[in-house]
N, C-alpha and C. Protein backbone atom coordinates (compact mmCIF):
# COMPACT_ATOMS: atom_id res chain seq x y z
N UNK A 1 108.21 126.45 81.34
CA UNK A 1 107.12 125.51 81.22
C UNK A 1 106.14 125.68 82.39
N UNK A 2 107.00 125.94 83.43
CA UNK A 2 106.10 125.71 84.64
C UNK A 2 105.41 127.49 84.66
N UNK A 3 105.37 128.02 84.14
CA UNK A 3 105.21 129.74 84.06
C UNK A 3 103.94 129.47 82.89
N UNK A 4 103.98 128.97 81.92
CA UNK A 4 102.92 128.29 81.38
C UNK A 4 101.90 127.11 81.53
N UNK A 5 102.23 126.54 82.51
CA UNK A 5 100.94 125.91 83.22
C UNK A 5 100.72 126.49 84.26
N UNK A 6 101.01 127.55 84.90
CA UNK A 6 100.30 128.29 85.84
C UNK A 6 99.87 130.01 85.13
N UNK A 7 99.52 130.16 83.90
CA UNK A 7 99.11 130.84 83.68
C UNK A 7 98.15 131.59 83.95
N UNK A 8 97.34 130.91 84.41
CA UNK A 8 96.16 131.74 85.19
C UNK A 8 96.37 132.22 86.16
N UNK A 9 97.74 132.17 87.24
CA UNK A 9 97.61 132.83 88.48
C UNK A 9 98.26 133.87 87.92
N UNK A 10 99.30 133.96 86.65
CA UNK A 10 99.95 135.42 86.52
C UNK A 10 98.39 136.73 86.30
N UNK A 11 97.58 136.87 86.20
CA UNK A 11 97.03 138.11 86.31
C UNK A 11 97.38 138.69 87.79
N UNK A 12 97.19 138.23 88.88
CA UNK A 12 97.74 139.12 90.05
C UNK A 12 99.39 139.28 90.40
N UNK A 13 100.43 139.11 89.06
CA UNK A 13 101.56 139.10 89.32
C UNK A 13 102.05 140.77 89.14
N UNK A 14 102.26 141.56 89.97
CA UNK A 14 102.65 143.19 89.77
C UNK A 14 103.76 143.47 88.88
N UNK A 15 105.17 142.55 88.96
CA UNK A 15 106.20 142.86 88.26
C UNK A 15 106.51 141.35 87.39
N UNK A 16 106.22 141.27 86.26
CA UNK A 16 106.49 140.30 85.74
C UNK A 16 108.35 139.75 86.11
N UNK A 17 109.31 140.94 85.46
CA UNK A 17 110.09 140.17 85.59
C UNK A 17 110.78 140.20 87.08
N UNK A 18 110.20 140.51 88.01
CA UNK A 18 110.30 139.96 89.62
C UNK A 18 110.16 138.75 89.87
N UNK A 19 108.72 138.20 88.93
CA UNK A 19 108.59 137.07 89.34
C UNK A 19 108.93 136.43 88.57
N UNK A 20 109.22 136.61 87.28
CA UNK A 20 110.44 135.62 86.71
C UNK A 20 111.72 135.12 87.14
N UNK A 21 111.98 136.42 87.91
CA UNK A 21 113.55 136.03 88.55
C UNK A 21 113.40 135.32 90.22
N UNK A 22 112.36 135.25 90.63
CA UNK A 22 112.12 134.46 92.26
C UNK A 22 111.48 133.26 91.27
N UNK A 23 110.66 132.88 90.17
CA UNK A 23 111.04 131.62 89.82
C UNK A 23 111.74 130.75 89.40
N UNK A 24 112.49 131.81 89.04
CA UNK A 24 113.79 130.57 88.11
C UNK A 24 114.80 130.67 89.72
N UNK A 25 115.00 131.58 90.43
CA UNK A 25 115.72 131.52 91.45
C UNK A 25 114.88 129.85 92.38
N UNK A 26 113.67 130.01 92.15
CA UNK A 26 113.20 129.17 93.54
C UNK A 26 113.27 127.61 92.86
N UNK A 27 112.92 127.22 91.63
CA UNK A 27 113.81 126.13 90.59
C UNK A 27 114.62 125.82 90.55
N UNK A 28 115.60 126.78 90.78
CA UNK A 28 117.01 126.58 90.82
C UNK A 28 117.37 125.97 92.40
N UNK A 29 116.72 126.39 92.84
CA UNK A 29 117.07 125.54 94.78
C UNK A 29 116.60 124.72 94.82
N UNK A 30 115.40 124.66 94.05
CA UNK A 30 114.38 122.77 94.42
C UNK A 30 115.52 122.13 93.49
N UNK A 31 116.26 122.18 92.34
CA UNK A 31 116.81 121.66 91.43
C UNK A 31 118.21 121.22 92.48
N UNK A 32 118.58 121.74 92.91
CA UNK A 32 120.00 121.94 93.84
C UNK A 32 119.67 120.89 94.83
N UNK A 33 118.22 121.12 95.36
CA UNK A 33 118.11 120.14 96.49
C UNK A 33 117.78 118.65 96.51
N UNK A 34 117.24 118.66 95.26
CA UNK A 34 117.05 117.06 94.64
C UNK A 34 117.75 116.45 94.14
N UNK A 35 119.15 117.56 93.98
CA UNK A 35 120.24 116.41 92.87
C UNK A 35 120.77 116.19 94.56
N UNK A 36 121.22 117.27 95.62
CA UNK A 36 121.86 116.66 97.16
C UNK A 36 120.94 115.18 97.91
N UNK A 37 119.87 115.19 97.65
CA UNK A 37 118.88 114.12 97.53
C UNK A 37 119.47 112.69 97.19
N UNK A 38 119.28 112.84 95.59
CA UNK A 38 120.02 111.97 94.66
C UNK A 38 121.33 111.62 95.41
N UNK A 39 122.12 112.42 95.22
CA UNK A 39 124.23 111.77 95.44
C UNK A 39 123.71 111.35 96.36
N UNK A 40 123.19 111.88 97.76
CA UNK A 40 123.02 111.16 98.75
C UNK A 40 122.64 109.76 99.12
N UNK A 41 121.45 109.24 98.28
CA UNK A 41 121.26 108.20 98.26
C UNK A 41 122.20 106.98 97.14
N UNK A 42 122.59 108.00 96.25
CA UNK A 42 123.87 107.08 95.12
C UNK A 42 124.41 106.63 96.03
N UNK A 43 125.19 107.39 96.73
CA UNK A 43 126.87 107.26 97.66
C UNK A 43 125.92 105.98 98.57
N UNK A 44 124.89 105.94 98.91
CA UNK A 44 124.41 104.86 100.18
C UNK A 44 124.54 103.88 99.11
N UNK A 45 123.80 103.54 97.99
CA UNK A 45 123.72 102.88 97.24
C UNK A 45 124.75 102.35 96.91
N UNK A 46 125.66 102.76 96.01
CA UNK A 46 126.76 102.23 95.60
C UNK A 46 127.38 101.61 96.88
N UNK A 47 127.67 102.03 98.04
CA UNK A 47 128.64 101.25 98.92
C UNK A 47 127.82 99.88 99.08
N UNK A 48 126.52 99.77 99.11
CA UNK A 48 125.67 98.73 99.50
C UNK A 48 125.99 97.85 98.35
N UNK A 49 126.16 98.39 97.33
CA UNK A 49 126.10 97.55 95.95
C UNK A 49 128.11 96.90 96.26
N UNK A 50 128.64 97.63 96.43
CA UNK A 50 130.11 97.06 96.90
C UNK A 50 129.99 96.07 97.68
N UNK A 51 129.68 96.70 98.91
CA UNK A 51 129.07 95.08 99.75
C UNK A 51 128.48 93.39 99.28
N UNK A 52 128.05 94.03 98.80
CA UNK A 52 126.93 93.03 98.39
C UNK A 52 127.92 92.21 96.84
N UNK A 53 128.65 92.69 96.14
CA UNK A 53 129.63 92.18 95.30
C UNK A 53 130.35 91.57 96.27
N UNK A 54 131.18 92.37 96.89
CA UNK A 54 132.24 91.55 97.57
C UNK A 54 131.55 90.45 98.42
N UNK A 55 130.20 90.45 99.07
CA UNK A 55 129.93 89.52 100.09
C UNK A 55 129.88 88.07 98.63
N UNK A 56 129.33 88.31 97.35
CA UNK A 56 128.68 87.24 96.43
C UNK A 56 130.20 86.81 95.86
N UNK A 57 131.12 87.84 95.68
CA UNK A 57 132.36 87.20 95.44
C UNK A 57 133.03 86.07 96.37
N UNK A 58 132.91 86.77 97.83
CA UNK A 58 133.38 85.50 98.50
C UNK A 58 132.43 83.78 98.35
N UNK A 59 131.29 84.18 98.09
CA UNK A 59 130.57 83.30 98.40
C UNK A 59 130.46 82.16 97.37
N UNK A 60 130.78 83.25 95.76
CA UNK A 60 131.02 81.90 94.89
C UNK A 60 132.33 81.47 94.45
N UNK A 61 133.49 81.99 95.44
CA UNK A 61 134.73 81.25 95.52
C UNK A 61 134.42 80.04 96.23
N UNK A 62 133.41 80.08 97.27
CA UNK A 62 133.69 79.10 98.07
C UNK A 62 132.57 77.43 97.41
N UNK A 63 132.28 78.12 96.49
CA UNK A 63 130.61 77.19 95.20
C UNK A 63 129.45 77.10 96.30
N UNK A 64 129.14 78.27 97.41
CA UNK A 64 127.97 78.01 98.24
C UNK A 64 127.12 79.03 97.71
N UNK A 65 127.72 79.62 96.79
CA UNK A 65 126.84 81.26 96.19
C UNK A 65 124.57 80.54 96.45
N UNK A 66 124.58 79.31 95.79
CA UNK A 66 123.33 79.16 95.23
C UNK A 66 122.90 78.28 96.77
N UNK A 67 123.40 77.61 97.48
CA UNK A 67 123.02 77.86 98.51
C UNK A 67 122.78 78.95 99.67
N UNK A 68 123.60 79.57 99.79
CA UNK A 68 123.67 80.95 100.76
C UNK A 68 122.13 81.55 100.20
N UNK A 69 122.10 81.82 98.60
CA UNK A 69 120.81 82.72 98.19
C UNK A 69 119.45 81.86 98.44
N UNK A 70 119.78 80.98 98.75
CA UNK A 70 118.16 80.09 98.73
C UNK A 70 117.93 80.23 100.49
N UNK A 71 118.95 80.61 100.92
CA UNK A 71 119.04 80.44 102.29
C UNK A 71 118.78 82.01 102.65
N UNK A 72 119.19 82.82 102.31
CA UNK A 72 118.82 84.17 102.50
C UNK A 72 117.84 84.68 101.99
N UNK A 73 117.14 83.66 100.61
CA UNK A 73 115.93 84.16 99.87
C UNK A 73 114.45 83.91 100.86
N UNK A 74 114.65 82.29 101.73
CA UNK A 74 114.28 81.94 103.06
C UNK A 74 113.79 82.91 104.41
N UNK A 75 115.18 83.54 104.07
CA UNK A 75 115.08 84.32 105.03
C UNK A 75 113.90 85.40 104.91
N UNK A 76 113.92 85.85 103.71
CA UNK A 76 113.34 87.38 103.47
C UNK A 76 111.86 86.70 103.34
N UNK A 77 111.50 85.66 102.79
CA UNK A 77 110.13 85.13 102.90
C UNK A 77 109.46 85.22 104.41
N UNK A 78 110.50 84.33 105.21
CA UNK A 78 109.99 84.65 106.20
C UNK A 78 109.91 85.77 107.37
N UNK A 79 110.53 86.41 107.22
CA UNK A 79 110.45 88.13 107.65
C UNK A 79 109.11 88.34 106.87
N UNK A 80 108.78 88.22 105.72
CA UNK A 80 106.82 88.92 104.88
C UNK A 80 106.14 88.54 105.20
N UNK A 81 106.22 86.94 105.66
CA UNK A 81 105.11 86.71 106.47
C UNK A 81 105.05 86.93 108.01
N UNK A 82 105.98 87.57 108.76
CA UNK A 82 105.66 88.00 109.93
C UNK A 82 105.15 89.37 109.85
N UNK A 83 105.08 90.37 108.52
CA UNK A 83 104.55 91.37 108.45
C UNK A 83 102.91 91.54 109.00
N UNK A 84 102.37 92.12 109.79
CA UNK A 84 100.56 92.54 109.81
C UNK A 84 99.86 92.25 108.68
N UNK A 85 98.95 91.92 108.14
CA UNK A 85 98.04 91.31 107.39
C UNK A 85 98.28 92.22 105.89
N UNK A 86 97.52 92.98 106.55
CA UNK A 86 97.28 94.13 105.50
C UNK A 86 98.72 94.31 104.74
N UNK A 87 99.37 95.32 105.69
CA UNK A 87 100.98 95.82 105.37
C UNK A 87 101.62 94.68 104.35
N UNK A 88 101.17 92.97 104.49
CA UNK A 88 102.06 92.10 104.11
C UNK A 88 101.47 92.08 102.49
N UNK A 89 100.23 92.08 102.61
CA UNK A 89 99.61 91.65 101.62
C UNK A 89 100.02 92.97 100.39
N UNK A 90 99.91 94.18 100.50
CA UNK A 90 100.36 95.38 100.54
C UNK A 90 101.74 94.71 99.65
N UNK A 91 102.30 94.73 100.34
CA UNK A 91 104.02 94.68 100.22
C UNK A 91 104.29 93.30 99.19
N UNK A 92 103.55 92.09 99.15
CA UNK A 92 103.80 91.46 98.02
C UNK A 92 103.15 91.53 96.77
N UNK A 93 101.87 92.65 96.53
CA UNK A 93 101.56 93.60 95.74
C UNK A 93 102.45 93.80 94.93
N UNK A 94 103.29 94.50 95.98
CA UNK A 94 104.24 95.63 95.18
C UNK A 94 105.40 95.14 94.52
N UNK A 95 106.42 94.79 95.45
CA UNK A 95 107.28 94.22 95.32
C UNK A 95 107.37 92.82 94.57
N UNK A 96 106.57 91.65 95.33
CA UNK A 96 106.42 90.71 94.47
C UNK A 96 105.75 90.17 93.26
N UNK A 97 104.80 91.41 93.13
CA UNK A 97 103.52 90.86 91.76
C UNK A 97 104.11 92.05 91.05
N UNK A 98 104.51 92.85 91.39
CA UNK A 98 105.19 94.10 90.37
C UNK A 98 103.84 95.04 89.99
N UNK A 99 103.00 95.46 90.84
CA UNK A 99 102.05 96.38 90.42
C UNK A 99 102.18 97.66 91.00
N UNK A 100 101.66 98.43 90.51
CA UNK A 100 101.71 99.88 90.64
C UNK A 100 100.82 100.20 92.20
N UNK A 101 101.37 101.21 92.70
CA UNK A 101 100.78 101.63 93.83
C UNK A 101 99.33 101.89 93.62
N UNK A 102 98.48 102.47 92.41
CA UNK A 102 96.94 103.20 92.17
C UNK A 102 97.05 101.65 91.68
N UNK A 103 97.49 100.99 91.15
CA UNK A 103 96.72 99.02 91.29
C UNK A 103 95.95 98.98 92.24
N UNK A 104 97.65 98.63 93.19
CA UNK A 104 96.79 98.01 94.46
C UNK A 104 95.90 98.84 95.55
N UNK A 105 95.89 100.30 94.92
CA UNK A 105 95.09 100.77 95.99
C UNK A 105 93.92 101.00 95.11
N UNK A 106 93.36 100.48 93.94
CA UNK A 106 92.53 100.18 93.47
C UNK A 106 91.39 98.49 94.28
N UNK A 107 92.53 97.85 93.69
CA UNK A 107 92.24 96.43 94.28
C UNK A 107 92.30 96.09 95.45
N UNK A 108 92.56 96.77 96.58
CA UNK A 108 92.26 96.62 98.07
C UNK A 108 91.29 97.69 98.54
N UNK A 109 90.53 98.89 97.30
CA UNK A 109 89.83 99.64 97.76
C UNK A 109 90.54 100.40 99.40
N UNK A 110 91.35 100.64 98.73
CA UNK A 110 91.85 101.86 100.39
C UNK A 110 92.34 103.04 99.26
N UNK A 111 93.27 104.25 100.11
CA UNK A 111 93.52 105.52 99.43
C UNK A 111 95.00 105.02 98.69
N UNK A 112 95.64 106.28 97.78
CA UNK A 112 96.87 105.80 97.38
C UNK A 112 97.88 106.00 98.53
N UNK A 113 97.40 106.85 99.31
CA UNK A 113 98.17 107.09 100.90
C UNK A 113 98.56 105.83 101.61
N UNK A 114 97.27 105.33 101.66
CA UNK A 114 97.55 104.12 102.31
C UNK A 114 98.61 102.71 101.98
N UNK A 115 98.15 102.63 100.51
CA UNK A 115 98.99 101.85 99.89
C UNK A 115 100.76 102.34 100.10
N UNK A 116 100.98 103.54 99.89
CA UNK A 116 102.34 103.89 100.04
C UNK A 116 102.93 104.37 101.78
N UNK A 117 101.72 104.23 102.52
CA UNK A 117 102.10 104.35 104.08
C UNK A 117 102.48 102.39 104.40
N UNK A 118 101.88 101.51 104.04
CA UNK A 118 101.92 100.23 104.44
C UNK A 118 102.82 99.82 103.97
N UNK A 119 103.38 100.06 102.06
CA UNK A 119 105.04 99.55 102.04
C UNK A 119 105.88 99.87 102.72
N UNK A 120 105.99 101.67 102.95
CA UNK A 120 106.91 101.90 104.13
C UNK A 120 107.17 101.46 105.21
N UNK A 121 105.95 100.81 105.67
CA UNK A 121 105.96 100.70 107.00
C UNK A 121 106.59 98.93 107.34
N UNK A 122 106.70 98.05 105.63
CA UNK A 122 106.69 96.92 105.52
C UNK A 122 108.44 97.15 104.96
N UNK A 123 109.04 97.71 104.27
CA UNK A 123 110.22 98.46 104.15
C UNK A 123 110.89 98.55 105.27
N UNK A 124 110.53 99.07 106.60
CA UNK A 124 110.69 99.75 107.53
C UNK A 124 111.09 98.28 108.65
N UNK A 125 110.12 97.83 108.68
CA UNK A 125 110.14 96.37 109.54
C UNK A 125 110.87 95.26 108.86
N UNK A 126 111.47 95.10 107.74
CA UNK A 126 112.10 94.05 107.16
C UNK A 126 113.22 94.50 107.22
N UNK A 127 113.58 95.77 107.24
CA UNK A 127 115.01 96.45 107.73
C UNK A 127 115.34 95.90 109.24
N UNK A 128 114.21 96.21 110.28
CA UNK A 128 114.51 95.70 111.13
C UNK A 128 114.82 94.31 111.47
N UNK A 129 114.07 93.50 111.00
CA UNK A 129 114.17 91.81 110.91
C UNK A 129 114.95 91.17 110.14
N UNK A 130 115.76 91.92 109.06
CA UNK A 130 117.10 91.08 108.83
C UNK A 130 118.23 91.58 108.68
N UNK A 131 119.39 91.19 107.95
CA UNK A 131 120.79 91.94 108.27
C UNK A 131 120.63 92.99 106.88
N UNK A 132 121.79 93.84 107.08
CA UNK A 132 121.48 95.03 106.32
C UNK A 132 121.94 94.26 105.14
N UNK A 133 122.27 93.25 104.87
CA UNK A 133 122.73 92.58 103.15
C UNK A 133 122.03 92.22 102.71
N UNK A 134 120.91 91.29 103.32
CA UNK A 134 119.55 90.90 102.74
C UNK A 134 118.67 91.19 101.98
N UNK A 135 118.41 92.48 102.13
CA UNK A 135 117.62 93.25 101.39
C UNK A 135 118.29 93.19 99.74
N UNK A 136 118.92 94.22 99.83
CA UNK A 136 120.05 93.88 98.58
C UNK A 136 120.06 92.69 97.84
N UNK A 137 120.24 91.32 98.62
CA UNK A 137 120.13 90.38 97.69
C UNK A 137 118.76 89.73 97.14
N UNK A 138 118.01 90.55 97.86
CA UNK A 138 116.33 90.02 97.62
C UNK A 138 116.12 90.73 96.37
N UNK A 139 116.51 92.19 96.49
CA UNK A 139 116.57 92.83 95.16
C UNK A 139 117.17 92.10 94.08
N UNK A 140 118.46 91.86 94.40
CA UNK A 140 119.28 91.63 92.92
C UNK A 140 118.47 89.85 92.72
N UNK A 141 117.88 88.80 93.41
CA UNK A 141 117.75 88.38 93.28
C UNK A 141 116.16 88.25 92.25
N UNK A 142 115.32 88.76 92.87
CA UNK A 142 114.10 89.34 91.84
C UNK A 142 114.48 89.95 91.02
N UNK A 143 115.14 90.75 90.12
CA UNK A 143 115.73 91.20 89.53
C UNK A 143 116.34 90.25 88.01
N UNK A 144 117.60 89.50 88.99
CA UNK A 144 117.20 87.84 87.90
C UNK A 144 116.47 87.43 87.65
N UNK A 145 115.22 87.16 88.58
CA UNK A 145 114.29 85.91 87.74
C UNK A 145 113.55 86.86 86.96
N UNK A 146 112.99 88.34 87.22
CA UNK A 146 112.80 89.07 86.29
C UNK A 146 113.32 88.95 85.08
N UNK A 147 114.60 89.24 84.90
CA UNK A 147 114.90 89.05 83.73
C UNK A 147 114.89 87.31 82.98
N UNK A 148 114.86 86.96 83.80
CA UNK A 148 114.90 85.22 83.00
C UNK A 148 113.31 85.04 82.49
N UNK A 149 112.62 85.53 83.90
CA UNK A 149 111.35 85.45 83.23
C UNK A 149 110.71 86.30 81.76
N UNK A 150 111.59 87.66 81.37
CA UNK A 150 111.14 88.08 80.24
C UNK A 150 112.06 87.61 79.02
N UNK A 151 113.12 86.81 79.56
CA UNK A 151 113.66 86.29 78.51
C UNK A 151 113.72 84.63 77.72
């Protein structure tokens, strides 16, 4: 496929099947290196997702589950608003209004660079400002009302 949308550069190719075989060879390593990519972040993932079961298991043995989350949902609010203006505004864009990166870098008139340099950088600082479980439950928690809200 990709040998057919670059059709126009094959006129200066000398040995066709040379360069058939250094492309499917050089595919084959980007392919190799994105699935080591992938597991890599699964294996982070999944243990976080263990965590984060076992922390909600203890929590609704004890019937504080819906307190603890209003209390940690607290939390993550206020970590966004200590974010920089921009970066914050940026980041509940994304995350909280659910729009696409060329949205909001439509609707704030900046580049798509920018838009995806300021979540990182709002990603980056909310890591720092709360415990590493938080996050996680901010997710799974948007996530629910997501779904309640389309249902």
């Amino acid at each position: 496929m990709k040998i057919w949308e670059h059709k126009e550069s094959l006129g200066s190719v000398s040995s066709i099947p040379g360069y058939l075989y250094r492309a499917v060879r050089n595919n084959c390593l980007n392919h190799l290196k994105h699935l080591s990519i992938v597991h890599k972040y699964e294996d982070s993932y999944a243990q976080l997702l263990a965590n984060a079961e076992d922390y909600l298991a203890v929590t609704q043995e004890n019937g504080q589950s819906i307190l603890i989350s209003k209390e940690f949902e607290g939390q993550i609010y206020d970590a966004i608003e200590k974010l920089p203006e921009q970066c914050r505004q940026i980041f509940k864009l994304s995350r909280l209004e659910g729009l696409k990166n060329n949205e909001i870098a439509e609707m704030k008139r900046v580049t798509l660079n920018t838009v995806q340099k300021q979540i990182s950088i709002a990603l980056e600082k909310l890591r720092e400002m709360l415990p590493p479980i938080i996050p996680i439950l901010f997710l799974i928690i948007n996530y629910v009302k997501h779904l309640l809200k389309n249902y």
